[in-house]
N, C-alpha and C. Protein backbone atom coordinates (compact mmCIF):
# COMPACT_ATOMS: atom_id res chain seq x y z
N UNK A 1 0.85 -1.19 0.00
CA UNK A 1 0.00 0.00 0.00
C UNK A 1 0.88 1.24 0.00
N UNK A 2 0.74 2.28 -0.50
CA UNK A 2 1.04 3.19 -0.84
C UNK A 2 0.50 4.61 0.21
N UNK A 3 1.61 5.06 0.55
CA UNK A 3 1.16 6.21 1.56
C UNK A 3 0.35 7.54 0.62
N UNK A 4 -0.80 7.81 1.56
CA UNK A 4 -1.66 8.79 0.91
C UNK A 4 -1.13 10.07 0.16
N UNK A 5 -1.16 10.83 -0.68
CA UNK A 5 -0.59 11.80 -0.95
C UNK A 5 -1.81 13.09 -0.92
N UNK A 6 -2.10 14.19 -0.78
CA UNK A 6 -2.69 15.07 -0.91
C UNK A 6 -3.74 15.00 -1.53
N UNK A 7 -3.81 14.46 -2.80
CA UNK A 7 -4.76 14.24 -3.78
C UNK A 7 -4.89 13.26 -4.60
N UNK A 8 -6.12 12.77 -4.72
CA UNK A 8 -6.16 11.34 -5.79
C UNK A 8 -6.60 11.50 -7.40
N UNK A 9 -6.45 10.86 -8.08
CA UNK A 9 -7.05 11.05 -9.48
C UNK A 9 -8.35 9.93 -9.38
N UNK A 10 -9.00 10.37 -9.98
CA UNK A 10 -10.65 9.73 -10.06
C UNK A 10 -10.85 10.11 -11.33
N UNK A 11 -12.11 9.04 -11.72
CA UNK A 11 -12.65 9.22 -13.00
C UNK A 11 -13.98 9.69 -12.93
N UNK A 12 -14.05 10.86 -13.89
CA UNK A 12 -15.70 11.64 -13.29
C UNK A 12 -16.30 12.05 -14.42
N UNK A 13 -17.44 12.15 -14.24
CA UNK A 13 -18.63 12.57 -14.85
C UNK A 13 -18.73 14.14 -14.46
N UNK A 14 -18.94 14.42 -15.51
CA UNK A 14 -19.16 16.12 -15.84
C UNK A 14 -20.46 16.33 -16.67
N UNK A 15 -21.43 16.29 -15.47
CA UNK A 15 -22.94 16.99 -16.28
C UNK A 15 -23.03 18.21 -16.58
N UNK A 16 -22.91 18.73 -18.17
CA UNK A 16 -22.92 19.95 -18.93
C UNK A 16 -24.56 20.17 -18.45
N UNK A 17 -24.22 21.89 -18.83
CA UNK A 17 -26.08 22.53 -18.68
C UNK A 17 -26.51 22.29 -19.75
N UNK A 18 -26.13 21.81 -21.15
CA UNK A 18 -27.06 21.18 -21.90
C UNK A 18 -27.55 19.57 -21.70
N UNK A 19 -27.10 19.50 -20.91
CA UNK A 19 -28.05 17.98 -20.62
C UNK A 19 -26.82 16.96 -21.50
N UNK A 20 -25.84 16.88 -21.53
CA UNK A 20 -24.67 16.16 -21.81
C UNK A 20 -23.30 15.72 -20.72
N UNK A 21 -23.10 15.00 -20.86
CA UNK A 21 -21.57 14.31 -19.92
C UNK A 21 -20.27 14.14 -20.79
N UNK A 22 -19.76 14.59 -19.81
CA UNK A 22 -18.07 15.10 -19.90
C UNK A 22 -17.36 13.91 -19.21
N UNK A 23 -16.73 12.53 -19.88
CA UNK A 23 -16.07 11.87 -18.69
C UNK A 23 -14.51 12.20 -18.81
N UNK A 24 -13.83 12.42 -18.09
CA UNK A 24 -12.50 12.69 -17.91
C UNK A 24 -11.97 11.92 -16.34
N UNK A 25 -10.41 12.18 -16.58
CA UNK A 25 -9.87 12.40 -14.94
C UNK A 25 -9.61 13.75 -14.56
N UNK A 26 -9.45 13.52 -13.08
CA UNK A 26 -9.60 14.60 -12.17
C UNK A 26 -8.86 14.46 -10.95
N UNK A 27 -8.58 15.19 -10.62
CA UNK A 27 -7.86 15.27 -9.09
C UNK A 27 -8.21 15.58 -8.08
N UNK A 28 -8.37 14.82 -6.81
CA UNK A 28 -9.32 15.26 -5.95
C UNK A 28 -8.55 15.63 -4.65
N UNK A 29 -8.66 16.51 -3.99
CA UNK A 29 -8.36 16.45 -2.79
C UNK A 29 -8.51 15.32 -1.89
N UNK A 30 -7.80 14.77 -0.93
CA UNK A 30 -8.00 13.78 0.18
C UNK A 30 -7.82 14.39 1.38
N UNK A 31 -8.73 13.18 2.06
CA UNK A 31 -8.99 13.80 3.54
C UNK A 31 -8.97 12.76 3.54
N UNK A 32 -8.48 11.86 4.81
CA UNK A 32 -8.24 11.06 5.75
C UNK A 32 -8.23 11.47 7.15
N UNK A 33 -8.54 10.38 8.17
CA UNK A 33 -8.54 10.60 9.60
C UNK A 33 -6.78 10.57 10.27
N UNK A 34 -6.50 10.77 10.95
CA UNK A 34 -5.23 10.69 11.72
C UNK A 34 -5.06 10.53 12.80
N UNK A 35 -4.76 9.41 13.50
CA UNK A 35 -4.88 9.32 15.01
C UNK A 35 -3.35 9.70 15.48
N UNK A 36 -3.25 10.39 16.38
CA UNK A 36 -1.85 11.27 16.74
C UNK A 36 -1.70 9.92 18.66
N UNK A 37 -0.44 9.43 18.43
CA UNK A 37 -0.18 8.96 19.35
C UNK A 37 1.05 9.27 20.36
N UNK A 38 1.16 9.65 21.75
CA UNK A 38 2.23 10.08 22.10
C UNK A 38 2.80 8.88 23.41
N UNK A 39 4.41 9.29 22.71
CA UNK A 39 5.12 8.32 24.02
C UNK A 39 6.54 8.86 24.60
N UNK A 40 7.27 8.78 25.43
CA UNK A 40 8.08 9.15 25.84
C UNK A 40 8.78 8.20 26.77
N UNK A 41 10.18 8.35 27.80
CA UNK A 41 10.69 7.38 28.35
C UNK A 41 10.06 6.87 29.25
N UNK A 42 9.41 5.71 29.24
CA UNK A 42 9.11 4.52 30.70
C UNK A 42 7.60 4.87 30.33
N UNK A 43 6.78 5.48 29.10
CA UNK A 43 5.36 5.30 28.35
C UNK A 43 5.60 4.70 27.60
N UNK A 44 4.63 3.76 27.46
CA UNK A 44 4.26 3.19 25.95
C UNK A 44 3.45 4.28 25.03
N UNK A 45 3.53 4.38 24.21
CA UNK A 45 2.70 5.09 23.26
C UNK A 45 1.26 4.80 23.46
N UNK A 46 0.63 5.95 23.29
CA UNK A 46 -0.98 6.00 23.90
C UNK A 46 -1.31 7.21 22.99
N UNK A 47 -3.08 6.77 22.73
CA UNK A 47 -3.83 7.73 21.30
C UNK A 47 -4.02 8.83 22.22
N UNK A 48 -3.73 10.36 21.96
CA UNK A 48 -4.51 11.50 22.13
C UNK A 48 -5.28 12.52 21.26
N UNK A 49 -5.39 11.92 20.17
CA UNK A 49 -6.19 12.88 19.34
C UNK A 49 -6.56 12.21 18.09
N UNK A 50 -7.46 12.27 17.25
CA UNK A 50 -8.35 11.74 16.43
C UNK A 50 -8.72 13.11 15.79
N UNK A 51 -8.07 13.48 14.77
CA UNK A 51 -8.54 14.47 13.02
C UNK A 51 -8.25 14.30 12.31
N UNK A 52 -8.94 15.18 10.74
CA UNK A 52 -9.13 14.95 9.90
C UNK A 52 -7.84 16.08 9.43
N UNK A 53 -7.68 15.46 8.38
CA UNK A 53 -6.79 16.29 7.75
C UNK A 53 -6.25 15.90 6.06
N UNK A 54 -5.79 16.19 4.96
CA UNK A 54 -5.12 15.90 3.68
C UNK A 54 -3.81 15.87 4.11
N UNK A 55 -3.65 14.37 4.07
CA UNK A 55 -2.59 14.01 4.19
C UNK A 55 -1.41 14.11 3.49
N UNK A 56 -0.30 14.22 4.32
CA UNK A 56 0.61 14.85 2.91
C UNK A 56 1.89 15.65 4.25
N UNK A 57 1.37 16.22 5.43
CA UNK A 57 2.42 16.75 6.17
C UNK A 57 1.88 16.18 7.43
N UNK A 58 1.49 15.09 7.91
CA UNK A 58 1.47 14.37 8.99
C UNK A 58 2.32 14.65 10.83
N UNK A 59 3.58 14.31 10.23
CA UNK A 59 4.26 14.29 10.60
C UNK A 59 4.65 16.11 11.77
N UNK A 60 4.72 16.95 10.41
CA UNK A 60 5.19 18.44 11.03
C UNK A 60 3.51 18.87 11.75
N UNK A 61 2.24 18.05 11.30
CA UNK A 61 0.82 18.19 12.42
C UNK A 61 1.16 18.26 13.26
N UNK A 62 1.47 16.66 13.36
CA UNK A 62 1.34 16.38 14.77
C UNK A 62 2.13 16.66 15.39
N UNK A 63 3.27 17.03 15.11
CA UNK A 63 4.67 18.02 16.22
C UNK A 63 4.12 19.52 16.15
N UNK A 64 3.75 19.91 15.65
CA UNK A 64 2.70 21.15 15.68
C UNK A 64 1.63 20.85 17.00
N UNK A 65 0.81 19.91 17.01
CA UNK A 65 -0.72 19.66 17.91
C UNK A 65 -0.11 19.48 18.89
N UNK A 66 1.56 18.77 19.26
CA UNK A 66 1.99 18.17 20.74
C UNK A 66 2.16 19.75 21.21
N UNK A 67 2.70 20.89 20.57
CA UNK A 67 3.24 21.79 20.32
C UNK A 67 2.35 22.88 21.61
N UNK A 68 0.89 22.87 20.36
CA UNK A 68 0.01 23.52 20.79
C UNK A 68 -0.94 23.33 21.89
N UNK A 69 -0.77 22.28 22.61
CA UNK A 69 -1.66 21.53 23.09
C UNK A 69 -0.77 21.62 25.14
N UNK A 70 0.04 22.55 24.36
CA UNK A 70 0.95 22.72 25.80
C UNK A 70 1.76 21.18 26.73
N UNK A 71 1.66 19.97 25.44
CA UNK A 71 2.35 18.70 26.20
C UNK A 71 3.99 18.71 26.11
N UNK A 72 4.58 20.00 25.49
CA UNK A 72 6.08 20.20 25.36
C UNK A 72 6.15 21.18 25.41
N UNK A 73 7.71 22.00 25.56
CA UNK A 73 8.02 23.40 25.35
C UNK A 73 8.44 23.39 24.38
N UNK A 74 9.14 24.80 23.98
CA UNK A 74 9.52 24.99 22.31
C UNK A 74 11.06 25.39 21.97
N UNK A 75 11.87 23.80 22.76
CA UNK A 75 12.98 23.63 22.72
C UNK A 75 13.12 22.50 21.72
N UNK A 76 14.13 22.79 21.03
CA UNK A 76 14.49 22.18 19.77
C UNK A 76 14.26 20.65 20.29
N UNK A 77 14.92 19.85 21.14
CA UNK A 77 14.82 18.51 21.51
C UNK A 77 13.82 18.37 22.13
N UNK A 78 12.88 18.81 22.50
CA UNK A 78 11.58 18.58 23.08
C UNK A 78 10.96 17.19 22.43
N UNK A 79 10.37 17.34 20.76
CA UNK A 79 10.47 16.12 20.41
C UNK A 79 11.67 15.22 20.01
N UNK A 80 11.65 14.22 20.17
CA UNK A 80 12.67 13.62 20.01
C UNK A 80 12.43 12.85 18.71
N UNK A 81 11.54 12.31 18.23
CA UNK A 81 10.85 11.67 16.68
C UNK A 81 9.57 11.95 16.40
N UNK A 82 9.21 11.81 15.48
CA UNK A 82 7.62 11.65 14.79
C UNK A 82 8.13 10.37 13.93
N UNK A 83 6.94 9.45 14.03
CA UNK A 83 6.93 8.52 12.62
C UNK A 83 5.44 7.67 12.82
N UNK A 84 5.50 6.95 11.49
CA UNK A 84 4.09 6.18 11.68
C UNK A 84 4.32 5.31 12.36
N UNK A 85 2.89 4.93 13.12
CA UNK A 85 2.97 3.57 14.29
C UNK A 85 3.10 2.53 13.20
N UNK A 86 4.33 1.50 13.59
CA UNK A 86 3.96 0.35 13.29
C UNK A 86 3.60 -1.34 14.38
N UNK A 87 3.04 -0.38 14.67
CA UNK A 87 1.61 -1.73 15.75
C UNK A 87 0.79 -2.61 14.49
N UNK A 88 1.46 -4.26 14.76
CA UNK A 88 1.22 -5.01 13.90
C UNK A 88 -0.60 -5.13 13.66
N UNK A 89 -1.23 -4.60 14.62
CA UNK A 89 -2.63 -4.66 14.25
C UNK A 89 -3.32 -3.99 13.71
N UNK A 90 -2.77 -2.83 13.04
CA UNK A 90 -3.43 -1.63 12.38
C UNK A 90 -3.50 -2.41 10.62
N UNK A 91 -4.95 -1.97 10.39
CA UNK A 91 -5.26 -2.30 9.40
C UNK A 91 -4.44 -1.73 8.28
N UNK A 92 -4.60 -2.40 6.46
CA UNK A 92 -3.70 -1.83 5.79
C UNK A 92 -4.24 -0.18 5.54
N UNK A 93 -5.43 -0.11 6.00
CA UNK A 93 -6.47 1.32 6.12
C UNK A 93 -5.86 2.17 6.80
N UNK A 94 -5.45 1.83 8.05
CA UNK A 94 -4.88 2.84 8.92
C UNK A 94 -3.36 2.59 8.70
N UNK A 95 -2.45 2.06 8.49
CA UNK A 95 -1.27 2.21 8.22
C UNK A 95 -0.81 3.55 8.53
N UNK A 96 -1.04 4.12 7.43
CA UNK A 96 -0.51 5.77 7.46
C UNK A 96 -1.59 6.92 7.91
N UNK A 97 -2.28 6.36 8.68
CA UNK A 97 -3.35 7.12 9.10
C UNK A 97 -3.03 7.21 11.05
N UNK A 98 -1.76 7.09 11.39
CA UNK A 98 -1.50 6.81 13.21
C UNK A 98 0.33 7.17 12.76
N UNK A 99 -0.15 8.56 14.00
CA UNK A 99 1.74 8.85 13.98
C UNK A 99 1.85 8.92 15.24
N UNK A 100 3.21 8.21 15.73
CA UNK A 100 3.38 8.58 16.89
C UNK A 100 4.51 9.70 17.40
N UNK A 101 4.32 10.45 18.25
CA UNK A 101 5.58 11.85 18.65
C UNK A 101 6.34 11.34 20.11
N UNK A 102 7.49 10.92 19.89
CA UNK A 102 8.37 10.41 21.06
C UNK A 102 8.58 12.07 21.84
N UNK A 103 8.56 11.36 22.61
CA UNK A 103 8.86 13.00 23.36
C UNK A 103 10.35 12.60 24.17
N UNK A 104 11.25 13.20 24.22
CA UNK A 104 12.32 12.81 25.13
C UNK A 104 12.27 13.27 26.47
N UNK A 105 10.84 13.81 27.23
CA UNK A 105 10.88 13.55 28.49
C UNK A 105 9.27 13.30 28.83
N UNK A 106 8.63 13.48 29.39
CA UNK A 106 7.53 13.66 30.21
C UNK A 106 6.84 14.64 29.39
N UNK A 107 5.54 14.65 29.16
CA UNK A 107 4.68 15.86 28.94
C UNK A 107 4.96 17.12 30.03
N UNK A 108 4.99 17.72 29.30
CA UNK A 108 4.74 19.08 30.66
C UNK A 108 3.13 18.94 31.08
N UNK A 109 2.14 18.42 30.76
CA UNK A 109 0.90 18.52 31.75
C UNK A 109 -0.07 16.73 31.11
N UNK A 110 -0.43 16.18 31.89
CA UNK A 110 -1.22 14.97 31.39
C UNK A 110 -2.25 14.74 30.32
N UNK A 111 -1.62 14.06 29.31
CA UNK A 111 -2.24 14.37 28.08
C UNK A 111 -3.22 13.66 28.05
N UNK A 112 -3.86 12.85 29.46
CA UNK A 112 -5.64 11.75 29.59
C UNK A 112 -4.95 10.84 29.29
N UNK A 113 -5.67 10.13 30.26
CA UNK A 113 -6.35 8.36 30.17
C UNK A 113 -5.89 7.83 28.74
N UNK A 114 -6.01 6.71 28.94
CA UNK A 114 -5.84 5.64 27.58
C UNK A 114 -6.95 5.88 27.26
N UNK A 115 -7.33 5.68 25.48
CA UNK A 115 -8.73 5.76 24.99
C UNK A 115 -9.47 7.21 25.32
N UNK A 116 -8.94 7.97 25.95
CA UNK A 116 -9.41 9.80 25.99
C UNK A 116 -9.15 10.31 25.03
N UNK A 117 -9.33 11.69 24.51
CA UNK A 117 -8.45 12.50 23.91
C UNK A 117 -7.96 13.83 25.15
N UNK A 118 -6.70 14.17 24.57
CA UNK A 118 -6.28 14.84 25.44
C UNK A 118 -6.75 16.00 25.57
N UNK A 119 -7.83 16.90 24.05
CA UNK A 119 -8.60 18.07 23.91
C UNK A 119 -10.03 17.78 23.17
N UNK A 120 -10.84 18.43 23.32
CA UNK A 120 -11.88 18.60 23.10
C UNK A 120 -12.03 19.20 21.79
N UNK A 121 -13.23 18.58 20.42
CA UNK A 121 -12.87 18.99 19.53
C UNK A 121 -14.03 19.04 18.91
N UNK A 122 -14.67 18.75 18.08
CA UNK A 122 -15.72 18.55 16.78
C UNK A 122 -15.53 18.80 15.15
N UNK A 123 -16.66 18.39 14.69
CA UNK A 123 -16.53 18.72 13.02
C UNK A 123 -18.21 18.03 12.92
N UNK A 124 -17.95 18.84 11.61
CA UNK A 124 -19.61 18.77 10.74
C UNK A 124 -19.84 16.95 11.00
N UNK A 125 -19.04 16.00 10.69
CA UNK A 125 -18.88 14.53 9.66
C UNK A 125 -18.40 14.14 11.45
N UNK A 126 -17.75 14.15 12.71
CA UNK A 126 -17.88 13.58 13.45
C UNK A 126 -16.71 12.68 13.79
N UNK A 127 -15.78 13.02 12.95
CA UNK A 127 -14.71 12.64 12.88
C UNK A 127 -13.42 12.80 14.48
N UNK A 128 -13.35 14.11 14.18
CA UNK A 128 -12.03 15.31 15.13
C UNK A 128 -12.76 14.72 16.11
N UNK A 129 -11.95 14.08 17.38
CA UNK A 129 -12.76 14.45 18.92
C UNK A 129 -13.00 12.63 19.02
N UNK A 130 -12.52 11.78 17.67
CA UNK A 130 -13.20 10.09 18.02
C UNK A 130 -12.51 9.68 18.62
N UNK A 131 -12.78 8.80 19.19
CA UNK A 131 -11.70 8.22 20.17
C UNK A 131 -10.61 7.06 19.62
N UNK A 132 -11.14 7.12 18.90
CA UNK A 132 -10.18 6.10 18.12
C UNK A 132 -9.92 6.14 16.62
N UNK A 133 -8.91 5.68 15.63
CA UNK A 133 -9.11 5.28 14.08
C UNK A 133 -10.28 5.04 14.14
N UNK A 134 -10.44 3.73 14.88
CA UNK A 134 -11.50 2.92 14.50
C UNK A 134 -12.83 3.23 14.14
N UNK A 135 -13.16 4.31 15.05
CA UNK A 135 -14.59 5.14 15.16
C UNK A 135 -14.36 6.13 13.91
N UNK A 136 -13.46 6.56 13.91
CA UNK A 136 -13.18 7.73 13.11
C UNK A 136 -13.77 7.06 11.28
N UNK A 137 -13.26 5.88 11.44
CA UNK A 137 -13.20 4.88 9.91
C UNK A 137 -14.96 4.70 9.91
N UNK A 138 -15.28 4.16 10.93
CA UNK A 138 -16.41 3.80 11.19
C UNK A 138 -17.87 5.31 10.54
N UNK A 139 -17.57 5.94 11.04
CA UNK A 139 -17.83 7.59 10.94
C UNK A 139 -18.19 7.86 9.27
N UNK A 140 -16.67 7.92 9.01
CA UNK A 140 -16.68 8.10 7.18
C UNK A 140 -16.58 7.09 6.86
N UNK A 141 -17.41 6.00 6.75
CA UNK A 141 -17.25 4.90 5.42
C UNK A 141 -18.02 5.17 4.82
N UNK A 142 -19.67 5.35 5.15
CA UNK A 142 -20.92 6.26 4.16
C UNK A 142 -20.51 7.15 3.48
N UNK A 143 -19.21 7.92 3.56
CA UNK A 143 -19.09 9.13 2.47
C UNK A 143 -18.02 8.77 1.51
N UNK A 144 -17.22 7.49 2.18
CA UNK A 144 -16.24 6.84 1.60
C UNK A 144 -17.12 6.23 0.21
N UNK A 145 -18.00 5.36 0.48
CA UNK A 145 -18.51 4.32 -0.58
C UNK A 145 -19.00 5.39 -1.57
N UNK A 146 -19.70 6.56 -0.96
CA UNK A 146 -20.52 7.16 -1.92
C UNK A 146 -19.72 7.99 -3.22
N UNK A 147 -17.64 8.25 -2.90
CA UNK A 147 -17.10 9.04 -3.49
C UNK A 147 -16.06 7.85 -4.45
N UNK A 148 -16.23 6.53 -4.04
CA UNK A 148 -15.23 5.37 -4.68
C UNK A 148 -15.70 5.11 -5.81
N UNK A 149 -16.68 5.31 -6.40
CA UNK A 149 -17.23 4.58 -7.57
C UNK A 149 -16.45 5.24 -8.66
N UNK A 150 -16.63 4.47 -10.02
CA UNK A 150 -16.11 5.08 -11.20
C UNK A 150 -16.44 6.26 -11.63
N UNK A 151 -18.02 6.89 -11.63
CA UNK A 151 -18.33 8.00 -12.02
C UNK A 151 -18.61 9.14 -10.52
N UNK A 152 -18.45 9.93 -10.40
CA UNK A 152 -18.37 11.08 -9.55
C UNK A 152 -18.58 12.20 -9.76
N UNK A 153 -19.87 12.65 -9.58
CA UNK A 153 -20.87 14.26 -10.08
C UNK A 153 -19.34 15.42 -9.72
N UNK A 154 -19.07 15.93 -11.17
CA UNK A 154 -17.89 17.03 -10.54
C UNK A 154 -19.40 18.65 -11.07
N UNK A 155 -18.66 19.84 -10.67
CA UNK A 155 -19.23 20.99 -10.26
C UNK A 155 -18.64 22.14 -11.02
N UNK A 156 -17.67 21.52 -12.00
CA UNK A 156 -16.42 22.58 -12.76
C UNK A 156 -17.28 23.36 -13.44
């Protein structure tokens, strides 16, 4: 599997105002979920946050969200890595959809419980704020099936 890039090509249908179709390719923006996981010395890595985002800068997010979220200061070694989890149970779905941010010490304040998120969040689709991939996948698969097919109403 192939890590997500920003945008996909799809094949779409283009209903003209004369009552005619346009099929071509197209490029679509992507959105995927992202579960942000944090760990540091004598933690195991544990989920604190669940959003949506076009994937493509993952990585500088979620050292951004540890950032903002007041669980580090804004000393160069504060994080110590970002990379994707590879926890043998993540589907080939979530693969690149779970990063984890090593921290090289302690949070500066408790980022919640296992299975919490560490902030409070929302979105239209229900995504931001899930407690898990799992829910998050669960969430968008109805908008997933409805945008996979071969033809796809474009708006150009």
């Amino acid at each position: 599997m192939r890590r997500p890039g920003p945008t996909v090509r799809t094949r779409v249908v283009e209903h003209l105002g004369d009552g005619t179709e346009r099929r071509h390719e197209d490029r679509l923006v992507g959105e995927e979920p992202l579960e942000i996981r944090l760990a540091w010395p004598g933690a195991a890595a544990r989920r604190v946050w669940v959003t949506m985002r076009t994937p493509g800068h993952d990585f500088e997010l979620a050292a951004g969200w540890v950032r903002h979220e007041g669980l580090v200061g804004d000393r160069p070694g504060d994080v110590a890595g970002v990379g994707y989890c590879t926890d043998v149970s993540l589907s080939e779905e979530e693969r690149y959809n779970v990063v984890t941010v090593t921290l090289a010490a302690a949070p500066l304040r408790d980022p919640g419980h296992r299975h919490e998120a560490a902030s409070a969040g929302s979105s239209a689709c229900g995504v931001c704020g899930s407690n898990s991939l799992a829910d998050a996948l669960a969430v968008s698969s109805g908008a997933r099936a409805r945008t996979s097919g071969a033809t796809t109403p474009s708006t150009r």
